[in-house]
C-alpha atoms as a PDB file:
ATOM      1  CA  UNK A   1       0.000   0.000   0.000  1.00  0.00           C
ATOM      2  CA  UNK A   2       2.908   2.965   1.000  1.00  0.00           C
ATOM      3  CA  UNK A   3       4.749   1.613  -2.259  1.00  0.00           C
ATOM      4  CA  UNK A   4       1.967   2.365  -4.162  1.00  0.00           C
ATOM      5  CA  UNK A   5       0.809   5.895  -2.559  1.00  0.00           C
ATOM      6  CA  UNK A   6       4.617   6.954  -3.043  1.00  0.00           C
ATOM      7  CA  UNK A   7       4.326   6.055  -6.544  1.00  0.00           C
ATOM      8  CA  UNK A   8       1.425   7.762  -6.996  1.00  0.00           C
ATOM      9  CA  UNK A   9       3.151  10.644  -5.156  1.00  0.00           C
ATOM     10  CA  UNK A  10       6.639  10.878  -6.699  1.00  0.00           C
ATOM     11  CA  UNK A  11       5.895   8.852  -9.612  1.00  0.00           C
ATOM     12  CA  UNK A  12       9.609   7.748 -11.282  1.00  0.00           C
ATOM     13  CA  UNK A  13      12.534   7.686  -8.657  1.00  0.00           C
ATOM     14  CA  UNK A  14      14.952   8.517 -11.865  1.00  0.00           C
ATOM     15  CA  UNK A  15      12.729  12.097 -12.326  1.00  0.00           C
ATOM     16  CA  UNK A  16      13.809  13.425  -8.707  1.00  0.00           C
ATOM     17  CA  UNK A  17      17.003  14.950 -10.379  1.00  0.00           C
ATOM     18  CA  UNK A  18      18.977  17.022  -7.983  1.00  0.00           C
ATOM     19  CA  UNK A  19      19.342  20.582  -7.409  1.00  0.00           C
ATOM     20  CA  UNK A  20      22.780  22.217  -9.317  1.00  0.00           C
ATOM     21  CA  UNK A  21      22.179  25.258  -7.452  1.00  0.00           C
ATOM     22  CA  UNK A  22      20.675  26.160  -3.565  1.00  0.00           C
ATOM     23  CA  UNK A  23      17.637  28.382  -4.139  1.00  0.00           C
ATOM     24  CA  UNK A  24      19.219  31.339  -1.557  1.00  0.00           C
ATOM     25  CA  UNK A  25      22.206  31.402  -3.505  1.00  0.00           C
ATOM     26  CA  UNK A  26      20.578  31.282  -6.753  1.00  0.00           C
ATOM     27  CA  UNK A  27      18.148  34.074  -5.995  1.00  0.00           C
ATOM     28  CA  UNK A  28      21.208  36.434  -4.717  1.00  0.00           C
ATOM     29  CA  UNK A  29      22.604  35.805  -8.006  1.00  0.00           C
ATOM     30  CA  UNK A  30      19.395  36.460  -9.822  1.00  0.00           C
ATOM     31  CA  UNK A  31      19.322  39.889  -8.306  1.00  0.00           C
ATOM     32  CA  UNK A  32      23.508  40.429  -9.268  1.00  0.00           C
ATOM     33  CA  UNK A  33      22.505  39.396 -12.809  1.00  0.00           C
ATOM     34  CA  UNK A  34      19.569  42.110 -12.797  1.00  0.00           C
ATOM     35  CA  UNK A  35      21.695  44.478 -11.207  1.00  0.00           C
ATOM     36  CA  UNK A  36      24.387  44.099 -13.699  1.00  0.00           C
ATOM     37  CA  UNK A  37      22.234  44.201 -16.979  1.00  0.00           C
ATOM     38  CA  UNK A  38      23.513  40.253 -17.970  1.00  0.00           C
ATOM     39  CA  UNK A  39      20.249  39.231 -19.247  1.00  0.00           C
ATOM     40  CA  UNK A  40      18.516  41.594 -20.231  1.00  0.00           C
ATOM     41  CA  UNK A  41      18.820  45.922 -20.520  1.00  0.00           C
ATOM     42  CA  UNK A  42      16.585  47.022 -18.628  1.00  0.00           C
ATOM     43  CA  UNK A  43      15.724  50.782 -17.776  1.00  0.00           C
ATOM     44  CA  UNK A  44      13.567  52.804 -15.584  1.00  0.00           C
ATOM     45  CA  UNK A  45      10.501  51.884 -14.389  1.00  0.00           C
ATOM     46  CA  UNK A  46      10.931  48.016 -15.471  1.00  0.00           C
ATOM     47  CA  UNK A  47      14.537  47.718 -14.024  1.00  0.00           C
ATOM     48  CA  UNK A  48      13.362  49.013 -10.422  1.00  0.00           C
ATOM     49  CA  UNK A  49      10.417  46.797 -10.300  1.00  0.00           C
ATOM     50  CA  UNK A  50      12.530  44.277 -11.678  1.00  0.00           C
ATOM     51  CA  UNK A  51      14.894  44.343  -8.358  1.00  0.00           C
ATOM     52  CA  UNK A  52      11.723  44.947  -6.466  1.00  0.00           C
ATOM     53  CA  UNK A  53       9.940  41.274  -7.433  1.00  0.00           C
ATOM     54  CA  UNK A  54      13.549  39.290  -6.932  1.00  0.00           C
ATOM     55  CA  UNK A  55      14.323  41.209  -3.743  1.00  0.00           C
ATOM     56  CA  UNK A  56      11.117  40.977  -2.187  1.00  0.00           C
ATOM     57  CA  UNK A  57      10.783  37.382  -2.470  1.00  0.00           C
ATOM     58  CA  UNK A  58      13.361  37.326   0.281  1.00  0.00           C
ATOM     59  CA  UNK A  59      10.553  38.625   3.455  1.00  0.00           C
ATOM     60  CA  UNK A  60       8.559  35.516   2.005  1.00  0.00           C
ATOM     61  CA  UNK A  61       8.342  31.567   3.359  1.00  0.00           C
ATOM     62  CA  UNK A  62       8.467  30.128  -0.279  1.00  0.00           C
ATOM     63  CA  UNK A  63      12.381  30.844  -0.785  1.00  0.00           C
ATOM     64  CA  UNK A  64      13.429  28.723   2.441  1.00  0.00           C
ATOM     65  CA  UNK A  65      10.927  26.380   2.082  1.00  0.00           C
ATOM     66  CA  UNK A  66      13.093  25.438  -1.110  1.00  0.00           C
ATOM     67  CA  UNK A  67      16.494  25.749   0.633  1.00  0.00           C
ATOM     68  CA  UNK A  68      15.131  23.429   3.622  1.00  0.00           C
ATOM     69  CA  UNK A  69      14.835  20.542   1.087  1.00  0.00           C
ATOM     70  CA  UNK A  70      17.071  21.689  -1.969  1.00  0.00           C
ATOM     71  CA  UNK A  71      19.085  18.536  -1.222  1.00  0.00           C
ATOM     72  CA  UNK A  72      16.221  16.089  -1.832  1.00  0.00           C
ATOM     73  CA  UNK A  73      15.685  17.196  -5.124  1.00  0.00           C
ATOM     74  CA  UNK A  74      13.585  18.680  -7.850  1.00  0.00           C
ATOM     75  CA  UNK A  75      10.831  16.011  -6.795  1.00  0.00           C
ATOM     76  CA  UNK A  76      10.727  16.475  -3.533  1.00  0.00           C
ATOM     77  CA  UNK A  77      11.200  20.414  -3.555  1.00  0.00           C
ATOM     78  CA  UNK A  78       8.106  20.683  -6.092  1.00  0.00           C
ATOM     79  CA  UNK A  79       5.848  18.417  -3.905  1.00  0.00           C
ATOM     80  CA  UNK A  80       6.695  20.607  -0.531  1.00  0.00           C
ATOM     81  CA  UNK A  81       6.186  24.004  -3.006  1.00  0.00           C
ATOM     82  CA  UNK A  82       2.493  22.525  -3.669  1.00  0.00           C
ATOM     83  CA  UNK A  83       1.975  21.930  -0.371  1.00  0.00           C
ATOM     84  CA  UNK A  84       2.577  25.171   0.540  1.00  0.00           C
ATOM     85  CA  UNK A  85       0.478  26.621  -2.292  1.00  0.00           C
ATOM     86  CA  UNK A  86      -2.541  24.361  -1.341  1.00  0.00           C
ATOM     87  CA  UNK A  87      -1.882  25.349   2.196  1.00  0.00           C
ATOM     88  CA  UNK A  88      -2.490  29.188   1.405  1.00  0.00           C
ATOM     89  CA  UNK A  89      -5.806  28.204  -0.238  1.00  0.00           C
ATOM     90  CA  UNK A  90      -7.172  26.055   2.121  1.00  0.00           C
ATOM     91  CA  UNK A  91      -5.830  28.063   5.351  1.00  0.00           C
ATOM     92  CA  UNK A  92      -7.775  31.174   4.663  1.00  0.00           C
ATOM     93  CA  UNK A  93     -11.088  29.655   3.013  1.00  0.00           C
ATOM     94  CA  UNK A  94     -11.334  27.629   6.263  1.00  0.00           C
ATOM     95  CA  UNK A  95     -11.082  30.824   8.396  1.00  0.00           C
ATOM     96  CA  UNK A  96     -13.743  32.374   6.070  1.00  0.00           C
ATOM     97  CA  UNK A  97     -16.331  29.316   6.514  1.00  0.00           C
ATOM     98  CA  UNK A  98     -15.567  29.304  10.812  1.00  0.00           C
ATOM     99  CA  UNK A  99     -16.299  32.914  10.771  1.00  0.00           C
ATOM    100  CA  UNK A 100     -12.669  33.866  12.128  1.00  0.00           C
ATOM    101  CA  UNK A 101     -11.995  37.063   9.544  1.00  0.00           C
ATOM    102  CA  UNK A 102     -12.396  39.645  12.383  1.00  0.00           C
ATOM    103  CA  UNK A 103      -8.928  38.369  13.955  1.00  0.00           C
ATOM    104  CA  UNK A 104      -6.093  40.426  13.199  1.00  0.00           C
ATOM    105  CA  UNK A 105      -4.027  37.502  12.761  1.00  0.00           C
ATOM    106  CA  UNK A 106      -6.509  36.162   9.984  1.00  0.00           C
ATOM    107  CA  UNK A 107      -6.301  39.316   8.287  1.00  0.00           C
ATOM    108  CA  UNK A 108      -1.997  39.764   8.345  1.00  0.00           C
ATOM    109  CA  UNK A 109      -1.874  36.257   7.017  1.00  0.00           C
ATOM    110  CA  UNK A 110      -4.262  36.821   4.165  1.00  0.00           C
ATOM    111  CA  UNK A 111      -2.678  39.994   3.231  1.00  0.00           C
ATOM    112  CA  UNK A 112       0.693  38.482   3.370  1.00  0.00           C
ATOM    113  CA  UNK A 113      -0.055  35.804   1.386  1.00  0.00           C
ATOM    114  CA  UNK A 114      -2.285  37.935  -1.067  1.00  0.00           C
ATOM    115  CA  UNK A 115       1.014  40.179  -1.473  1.00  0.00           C
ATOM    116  CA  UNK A 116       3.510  37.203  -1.810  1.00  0.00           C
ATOM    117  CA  UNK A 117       1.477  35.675  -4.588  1.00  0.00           C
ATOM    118  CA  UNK A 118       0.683  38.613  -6.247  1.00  0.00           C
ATOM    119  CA  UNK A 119       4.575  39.397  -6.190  1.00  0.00           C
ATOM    120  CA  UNK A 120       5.416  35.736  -7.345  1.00  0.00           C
ATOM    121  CA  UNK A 121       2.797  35.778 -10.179  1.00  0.00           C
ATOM    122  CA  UNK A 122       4.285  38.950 -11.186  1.00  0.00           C
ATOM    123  CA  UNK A 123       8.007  37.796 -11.489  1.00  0.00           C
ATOM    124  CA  UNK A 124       7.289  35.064 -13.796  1.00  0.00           C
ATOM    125  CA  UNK A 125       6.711  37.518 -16.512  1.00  0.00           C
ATOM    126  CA  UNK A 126       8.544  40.619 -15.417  1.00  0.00           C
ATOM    127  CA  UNK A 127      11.384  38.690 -14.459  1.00  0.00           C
ATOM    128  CA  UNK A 128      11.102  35.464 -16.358  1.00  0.00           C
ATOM    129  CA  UNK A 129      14.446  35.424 -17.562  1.00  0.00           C
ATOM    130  CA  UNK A 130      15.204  34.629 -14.029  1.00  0.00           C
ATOM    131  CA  UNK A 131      13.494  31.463 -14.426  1.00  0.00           C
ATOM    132  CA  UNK A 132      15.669  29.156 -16.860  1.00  0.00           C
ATOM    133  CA  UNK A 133      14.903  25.821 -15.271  1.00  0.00           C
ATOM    134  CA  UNK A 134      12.783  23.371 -17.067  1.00  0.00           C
ATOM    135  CA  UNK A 135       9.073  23.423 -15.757  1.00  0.00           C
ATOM    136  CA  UNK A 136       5.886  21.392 -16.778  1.00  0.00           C
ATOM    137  CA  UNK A 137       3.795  23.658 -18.866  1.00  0.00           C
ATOM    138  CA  UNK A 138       0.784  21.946 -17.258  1.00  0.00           C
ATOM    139  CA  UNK A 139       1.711  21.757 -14.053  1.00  0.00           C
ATOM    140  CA  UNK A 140       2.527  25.522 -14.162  1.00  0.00           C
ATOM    141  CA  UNK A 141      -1.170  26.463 -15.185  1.00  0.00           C
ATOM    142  CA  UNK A 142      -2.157  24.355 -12.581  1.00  0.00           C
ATOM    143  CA  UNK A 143      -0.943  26.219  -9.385  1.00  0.00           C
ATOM    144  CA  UNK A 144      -1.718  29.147 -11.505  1.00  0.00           C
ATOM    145  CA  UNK A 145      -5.088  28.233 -11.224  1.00  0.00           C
ATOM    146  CA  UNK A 146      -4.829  27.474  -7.673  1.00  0.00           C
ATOM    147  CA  UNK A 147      -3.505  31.243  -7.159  1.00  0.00           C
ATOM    148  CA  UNK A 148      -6.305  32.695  -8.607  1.00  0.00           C
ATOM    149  CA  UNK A 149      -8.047  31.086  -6.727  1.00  0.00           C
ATOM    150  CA  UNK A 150      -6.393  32.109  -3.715  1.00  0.00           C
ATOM    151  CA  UNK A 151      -5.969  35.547  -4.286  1.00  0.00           C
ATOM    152  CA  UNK A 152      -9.973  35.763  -4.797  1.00  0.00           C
ATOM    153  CA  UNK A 153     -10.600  33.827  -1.843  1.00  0.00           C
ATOM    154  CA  UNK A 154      -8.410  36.193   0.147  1.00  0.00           C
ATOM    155  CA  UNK A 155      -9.645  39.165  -0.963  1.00  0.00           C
ATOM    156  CA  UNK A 156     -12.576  37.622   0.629  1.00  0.00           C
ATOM    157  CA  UNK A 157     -11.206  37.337   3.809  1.00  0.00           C
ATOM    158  CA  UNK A 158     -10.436  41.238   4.019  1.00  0.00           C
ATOM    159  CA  UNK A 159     -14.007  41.771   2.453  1.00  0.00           C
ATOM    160  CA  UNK A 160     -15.623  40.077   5.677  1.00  0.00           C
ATOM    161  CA  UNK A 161     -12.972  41.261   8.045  1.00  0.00           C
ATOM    162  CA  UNK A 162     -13.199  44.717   7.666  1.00  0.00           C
ATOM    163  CA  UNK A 163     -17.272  44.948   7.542  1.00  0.00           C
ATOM    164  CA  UNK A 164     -16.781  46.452   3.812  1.00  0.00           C
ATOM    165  CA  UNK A 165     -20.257  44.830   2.304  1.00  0.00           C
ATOM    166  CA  UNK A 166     -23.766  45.610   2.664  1.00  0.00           C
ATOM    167  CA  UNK A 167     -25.615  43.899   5.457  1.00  0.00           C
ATOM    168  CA  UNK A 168     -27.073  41.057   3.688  1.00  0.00           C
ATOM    169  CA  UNK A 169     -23.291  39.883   3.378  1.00  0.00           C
ATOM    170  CA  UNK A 170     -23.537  37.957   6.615  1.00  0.00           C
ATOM    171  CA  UNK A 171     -22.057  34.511   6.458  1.00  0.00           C
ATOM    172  CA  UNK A 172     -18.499  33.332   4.725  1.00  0.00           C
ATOM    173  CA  UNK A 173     -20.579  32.367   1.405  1.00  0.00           C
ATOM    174  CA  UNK A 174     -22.213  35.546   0.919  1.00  0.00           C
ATOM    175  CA  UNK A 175     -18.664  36.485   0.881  1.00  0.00           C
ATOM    176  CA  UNK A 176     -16.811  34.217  -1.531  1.00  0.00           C
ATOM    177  CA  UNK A 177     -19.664  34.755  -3.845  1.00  0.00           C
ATOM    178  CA  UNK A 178     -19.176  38.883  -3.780  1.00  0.00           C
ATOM    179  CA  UNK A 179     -15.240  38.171  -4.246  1.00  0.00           C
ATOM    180  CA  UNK A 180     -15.733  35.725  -6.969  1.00  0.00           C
ATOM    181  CA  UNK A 181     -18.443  37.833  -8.920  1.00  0.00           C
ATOM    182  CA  UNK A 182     -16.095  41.189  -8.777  1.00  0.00           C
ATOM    183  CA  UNK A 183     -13.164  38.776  -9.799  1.00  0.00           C
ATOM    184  CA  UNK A 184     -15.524  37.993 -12.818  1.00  0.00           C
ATOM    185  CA  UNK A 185     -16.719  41.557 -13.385  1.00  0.00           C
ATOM    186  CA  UNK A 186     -20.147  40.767 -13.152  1.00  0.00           C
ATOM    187  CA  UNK A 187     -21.234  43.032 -10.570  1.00  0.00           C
ATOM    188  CA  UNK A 188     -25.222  41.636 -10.041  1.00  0.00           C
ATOM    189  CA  UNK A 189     -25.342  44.006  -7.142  1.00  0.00           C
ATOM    190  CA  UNK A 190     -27.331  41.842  -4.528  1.00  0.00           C
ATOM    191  CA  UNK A 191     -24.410  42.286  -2.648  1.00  0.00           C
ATOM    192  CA  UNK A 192     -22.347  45.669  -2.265  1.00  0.00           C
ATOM    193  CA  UNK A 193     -19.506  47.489  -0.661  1.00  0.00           C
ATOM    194  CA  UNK A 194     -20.783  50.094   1.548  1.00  0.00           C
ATOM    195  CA  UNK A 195     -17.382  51.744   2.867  1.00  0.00           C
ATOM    196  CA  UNK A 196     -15.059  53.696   1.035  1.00  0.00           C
ATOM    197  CA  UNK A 197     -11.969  51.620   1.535  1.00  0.00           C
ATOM    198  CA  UNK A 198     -14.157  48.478   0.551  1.00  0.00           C
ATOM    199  CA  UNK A 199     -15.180  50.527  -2.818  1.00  0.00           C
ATOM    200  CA  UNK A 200     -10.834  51.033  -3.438  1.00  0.00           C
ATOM    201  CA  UNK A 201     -10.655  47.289  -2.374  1.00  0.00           C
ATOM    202  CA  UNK A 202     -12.945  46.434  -5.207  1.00  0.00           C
ATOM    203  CA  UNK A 203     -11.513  48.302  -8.101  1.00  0.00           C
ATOM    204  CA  UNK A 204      -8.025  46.554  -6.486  1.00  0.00           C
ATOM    205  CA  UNK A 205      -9.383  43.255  -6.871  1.00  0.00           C
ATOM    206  CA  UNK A 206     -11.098  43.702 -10.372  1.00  0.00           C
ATOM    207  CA  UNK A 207      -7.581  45.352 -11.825  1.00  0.00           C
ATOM    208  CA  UNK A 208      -5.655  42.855 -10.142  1.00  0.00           C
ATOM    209  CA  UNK A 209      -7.384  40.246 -11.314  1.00  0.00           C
ATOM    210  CA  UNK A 210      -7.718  41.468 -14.708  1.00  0.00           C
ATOM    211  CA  UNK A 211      -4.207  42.266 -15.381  1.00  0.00           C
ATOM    212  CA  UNK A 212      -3.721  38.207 -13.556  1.00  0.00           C
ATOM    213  CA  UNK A 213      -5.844  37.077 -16.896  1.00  0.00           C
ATOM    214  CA  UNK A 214      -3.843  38.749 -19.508  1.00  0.00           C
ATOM    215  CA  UNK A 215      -0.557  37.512 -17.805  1.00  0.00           C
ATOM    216  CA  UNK A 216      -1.412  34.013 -18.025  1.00  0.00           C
ATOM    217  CA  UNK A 217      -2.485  34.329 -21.230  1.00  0.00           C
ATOM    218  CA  UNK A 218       0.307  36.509 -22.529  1.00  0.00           C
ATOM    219  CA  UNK A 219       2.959  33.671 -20.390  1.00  0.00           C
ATOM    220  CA  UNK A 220       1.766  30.367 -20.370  1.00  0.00           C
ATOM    221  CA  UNK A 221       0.262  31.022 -24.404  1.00  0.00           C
ATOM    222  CA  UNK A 222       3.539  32.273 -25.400  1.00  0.00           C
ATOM    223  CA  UNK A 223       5.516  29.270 -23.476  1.00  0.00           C
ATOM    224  CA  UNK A 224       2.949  26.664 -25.144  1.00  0.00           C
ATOM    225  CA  UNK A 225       3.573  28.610 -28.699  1.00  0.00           C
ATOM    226  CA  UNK A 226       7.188  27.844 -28.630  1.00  0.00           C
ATOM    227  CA  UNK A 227       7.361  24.622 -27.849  1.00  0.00           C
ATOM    228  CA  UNK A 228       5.036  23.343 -30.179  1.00  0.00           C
ATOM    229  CA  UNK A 229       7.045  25.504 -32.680  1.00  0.00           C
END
């Protein structure tokens, strides 16, 4: 039974190749490489957001998460990198469902991880040149997917948190639904922010999540593109 849940798991032993390079070190020399204009001239605006989205990822979990288990492998360092992912979907939507939003340390952990994911998502086209290793096409789209989905669910959080929605917002459904509607730029208006930070919040989360669409479609269709090419 274990042998065939590990197999299921980490599929072919032989795929688990090993890490040339210890994600720390890697990033520092990421940020060198941007500094120094070795991959690509950059200018301006783009260069200092640039440095922003590699330095920031430094006041994040995800970076030593990798560097705990670098050693073990690609394998293993993708599997504990989806746990994490899954763990900052499932974290927050169960806070939203038990009616926990109002505590502060709800709403720092779904801002931090709203901000880390947005900053993440961000870097893999602004700073994709930073990213040379081979990745799964498929498996990228899929915890692309799964960021969308936490981002919206998120936004959620702050939604209820904060009191920003009309009164018939009440439980942690009413909620998700408002998030995932202004994610979708319906707007069916049942359901409404009444405060002026949770009408800014909205136009955050529609922009956000609109310029989130066109980057995985201008990414992941351009990556798909070449290699069938």
């Amino acid at each position: 039974m274990i042998r065939h849940v590990k197999k299921l798991v980490f599929g072919k032993p032989e795929h688990n190749l090993p890490l040339s390079q210890a994600p720390i070190s890697k990033q520092w020399q990421s940020l060198e490489s941007v500094w120094e204009n070795l991959h690509h001239n950059d200018i301006g605006l783009e260069r200092i957001l640039r440095l922003f989205l590699i330095s920031v990822q430094f006041l994040f979990p995800g970076i030593y998460l990798r560097q705990l288990v670098f050693r073990q492998g690609q394998t293993v360092k993708n599997l504990l990198i989806e746990l994490y992912v899954l763990l900052k979907l499932f974290l927050p939507l169960s806070l939203l469902m038990l009616h926990k939003t109002h505590h502060p340390l709800t709403l720092f952990l779904s801002s931090f991880f709203l901000i880390e994911t947005l900053s993440y998502v961000s870097s893999l086209v602004l700073v994709s040149d930073m990213h040379a290793e081979k990745k799964s096409i498929n498996r990228s789209i899929l915890l692309l997917l799964i960021n969308y989905l936490e981002i919206t669910i998120n936004f959620a959080v702050i939604y209820s948190g904060f009191n920003m929605l009309s009164h018939n917002a009440v439980t942690g459904t009413d909620h998700l639904y408002f998030s995932f509607v202004t994610s979708a730029s319906l707007g069916f208006g049942d359901i409404y922010p009444v405060t002026r930070s949770g009408k800014l919040l909205v136009c955050c989360q529609t922009f956000v999540l609109l310029v989130f669409v066109v980057l995985f479609i201008n990414y992941f269709g351009g990556k798909r593109y070449h290699k069938e090419s």
